[in-house]
N, C-alpha and C. Protein backbone atom coordinates (compact mmCIF):
# COMPACT_ATOMS: atom_id res chain seq x y z
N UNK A 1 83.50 56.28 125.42
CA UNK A 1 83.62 57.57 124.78
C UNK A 1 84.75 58.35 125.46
N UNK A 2 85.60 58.99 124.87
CA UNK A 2 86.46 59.77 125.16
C UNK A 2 86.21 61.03 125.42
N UNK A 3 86.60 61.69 126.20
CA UNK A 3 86.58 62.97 127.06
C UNK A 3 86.29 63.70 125.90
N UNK A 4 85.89 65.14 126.22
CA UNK A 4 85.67 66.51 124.82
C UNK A 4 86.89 67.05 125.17
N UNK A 5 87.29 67.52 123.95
CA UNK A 5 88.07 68.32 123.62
C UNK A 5 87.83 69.57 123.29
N UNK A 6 88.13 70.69 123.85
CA UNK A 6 87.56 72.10 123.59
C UNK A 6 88.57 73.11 122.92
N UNK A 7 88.22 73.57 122.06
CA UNK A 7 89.30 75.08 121.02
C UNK A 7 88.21 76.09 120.98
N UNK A 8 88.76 77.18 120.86
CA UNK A 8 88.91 78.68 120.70
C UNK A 8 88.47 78.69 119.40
N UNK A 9 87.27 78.91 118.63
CA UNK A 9 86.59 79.35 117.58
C UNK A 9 86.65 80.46 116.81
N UNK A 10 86.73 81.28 115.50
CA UNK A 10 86.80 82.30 115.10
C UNK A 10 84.65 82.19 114.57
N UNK A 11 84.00 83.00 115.00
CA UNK A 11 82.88 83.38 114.55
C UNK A 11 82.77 83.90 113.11
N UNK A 12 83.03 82.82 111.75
CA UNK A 12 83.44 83.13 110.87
C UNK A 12 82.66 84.38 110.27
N UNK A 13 80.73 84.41 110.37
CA UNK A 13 80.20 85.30 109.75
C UNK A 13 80.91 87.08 110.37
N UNK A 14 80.44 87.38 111.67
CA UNK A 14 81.06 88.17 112.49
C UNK A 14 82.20 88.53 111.75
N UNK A 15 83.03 87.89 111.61
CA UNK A 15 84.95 88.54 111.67
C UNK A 15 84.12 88.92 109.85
N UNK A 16 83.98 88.22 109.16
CA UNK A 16 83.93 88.54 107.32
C UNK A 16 83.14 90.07 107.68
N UNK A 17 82.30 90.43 108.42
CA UNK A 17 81.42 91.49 108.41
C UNK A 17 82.09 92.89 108.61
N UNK A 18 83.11 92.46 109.73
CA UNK A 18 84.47 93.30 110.49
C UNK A 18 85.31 93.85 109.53
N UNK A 19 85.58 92.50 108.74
CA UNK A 19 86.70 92.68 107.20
C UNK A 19 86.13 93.50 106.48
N UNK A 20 84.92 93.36 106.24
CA UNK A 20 84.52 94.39 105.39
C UNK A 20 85.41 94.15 103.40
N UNK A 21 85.39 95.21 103.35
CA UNK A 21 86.09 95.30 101.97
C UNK A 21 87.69 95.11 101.95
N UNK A 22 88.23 94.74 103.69
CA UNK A 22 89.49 94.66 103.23
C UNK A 22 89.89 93.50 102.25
N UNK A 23 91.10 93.03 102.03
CA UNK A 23 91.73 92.31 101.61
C UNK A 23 92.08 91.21 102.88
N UNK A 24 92.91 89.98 102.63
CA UNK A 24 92.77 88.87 103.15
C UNK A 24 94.45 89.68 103.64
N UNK A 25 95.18 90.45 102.81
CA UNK A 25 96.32 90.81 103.10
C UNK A 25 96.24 92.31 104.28
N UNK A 26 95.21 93.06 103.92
CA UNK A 26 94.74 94.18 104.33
C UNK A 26 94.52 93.80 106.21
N UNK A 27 94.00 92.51 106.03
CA UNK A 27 93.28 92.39 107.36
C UNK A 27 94.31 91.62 108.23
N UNK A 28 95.50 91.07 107.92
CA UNK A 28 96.32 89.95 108.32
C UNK A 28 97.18 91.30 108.85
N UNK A 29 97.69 92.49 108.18
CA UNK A 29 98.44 93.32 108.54
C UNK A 29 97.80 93.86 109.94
N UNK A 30 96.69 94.17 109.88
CA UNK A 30 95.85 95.26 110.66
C UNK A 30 95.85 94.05 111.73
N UNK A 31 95.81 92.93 112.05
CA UNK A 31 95.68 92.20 113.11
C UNK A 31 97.26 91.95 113.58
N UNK A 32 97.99 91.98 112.60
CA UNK A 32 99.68 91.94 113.02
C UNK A 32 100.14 90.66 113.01
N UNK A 33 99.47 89.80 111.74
CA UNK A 33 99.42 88.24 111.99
C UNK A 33 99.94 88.06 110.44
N UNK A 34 100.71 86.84 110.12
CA UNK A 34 100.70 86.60 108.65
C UNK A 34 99.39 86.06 107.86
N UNK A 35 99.50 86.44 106.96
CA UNK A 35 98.14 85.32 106.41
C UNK A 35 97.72 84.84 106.09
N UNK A 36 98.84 83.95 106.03
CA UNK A 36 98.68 82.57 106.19
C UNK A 36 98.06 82.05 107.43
N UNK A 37 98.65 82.54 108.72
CA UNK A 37 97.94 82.19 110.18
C UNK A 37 96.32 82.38 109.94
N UNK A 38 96.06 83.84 109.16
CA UNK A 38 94.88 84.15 109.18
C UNK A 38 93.94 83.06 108.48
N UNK A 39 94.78 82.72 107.19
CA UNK A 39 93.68 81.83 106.34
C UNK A 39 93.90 80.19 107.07
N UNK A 40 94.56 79.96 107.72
CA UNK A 40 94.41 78.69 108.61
C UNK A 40 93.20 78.77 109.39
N UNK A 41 93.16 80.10 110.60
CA UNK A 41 92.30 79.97 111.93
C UNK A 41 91.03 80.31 110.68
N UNK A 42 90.84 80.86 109.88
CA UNK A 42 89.40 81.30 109.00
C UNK A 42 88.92 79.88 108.71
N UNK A 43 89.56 79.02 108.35
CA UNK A 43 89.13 77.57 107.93
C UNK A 43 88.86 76.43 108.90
N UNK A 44 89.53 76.98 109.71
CA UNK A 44 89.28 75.91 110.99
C UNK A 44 90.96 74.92 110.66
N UNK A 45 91.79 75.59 110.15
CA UNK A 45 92.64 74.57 110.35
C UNK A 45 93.59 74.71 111.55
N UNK A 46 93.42 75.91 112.37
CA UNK A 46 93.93 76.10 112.98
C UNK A 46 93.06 76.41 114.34
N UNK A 47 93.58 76.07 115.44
CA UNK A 47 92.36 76.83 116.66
C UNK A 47 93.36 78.49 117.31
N UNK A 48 92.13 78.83 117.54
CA UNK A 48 92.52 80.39 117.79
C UNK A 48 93.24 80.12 118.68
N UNK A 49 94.67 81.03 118.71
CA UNK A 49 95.49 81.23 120.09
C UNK A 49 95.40 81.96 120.94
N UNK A 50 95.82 82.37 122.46
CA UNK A 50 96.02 83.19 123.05
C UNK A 50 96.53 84.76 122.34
N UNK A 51 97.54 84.53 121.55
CA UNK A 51 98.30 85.86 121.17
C UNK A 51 97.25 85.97 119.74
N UNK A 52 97.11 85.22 119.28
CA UNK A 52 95.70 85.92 118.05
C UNK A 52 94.67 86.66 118.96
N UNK A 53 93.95 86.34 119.76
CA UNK A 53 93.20 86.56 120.59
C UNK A 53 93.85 88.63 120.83
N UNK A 54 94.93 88.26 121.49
CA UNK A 54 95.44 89.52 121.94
C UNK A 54 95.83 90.51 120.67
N UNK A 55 96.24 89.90 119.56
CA UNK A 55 96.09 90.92 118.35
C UNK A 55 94.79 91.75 118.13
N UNK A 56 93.72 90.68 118.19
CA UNK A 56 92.57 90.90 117.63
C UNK A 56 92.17 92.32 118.49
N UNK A 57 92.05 91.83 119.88
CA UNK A 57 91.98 92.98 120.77
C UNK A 57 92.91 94.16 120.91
N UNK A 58 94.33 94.05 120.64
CA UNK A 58 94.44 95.06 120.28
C UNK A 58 94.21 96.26 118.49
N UNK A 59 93.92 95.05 118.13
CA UNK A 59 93.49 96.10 116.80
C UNK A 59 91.87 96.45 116.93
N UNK A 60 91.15 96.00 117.42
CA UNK A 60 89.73 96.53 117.72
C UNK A 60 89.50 96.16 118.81
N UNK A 61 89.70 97.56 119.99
CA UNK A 61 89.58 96.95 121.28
C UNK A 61 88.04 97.41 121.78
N UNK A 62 87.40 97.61 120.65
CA UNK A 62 85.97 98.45 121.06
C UNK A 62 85.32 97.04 120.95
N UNK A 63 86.00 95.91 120.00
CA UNK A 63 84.74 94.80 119.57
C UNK A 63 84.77 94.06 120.85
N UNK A 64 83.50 93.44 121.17
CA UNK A 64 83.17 92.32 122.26
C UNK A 64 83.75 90.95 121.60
N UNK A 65 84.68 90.74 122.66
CA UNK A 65 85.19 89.13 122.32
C UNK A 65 84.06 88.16 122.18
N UNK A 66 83.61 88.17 122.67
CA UNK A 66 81.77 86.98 122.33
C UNK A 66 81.24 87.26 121.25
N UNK A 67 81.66 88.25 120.31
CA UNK A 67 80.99 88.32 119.23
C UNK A 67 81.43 87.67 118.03
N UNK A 68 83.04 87.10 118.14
CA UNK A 68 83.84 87.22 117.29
C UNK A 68 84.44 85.54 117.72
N UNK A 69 84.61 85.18 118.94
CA UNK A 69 85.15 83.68 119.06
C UNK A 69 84.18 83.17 120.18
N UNK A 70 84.13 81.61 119.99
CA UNK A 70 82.74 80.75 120.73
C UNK A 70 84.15 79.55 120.90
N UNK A 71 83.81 78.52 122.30
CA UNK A 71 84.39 77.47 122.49
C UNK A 71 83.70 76.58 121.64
N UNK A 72 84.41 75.78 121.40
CA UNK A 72 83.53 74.16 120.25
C UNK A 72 84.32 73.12 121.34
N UNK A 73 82.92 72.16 121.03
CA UNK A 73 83.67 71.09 122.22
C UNK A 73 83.88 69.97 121.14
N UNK A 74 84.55 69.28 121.14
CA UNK A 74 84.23 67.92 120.07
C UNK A 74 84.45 67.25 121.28
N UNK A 75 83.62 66.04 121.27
CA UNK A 75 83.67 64.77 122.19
C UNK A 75 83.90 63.48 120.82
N UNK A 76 84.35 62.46 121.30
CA UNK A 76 85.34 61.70 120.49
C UNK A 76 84.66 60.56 120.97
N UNK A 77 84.17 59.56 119.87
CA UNK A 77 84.12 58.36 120.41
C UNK A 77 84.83 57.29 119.40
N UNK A 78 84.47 55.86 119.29
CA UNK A 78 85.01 55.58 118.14
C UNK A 78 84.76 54.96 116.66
N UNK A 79 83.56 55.87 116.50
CA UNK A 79 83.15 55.92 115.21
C UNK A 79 82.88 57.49 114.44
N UNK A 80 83.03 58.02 115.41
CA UNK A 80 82.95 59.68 114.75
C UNK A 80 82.51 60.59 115.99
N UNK A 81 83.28 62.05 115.15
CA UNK A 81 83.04 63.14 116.04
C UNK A 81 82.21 64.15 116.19
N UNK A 82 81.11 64.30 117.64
CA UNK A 82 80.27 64.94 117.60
C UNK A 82 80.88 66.42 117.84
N UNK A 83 80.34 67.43 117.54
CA UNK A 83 80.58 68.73 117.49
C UNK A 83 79.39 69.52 118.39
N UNK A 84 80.03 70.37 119.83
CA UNK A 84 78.65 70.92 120.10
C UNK A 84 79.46 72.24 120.47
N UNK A 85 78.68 73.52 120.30
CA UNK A 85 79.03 74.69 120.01
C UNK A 85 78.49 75.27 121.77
N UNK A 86 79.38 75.86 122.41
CA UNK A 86 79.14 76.42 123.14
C UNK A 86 79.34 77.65 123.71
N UNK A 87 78.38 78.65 124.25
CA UNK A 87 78.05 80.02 123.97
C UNK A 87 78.91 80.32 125.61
């Protein structure tokens, strides 16, 4: 088995709750991100970055980072990948 691999998670329910009634365009501005970036890290096609991270916080620096992103570990073997979510 191959080592885990760990990324930076977006807490999808959390952030949609945050958005509220914005727009997908509304909310990409207000974070200072395109959104396209946005609709990547929302899907998981992307893992959260450092400087997303630092947008996020600076556009809502009242929210708790633990509320909003979780590490995911995937461990790799070679028939498929387990997924374990860690707090």
């Amino acid at each position: 088995m191959k080592p885990a691999s760990s990324y930076i998670r977006l807490n999808l329910s959390n952030f949609l709750r945050l958005q509220g009634d914005m727009t997908e365009v509304e909310m990409a501005r207000t974070l200072n991100v395109s959104r396209t970036q946005l609709w990547r890290i929302k899907r998981k096609n992307s893992a959260v970055g450092q400087e997303f991270i630092m947008k996020f916080k600076n556009a809502f620096p009242d929210e708790p980072f633990e509320d909003y992103f979780f590490v995911e570990s995937v461990m790799l073997n070679q028939h498929h990948a387990c997924v374990k979510h860690i707090s």
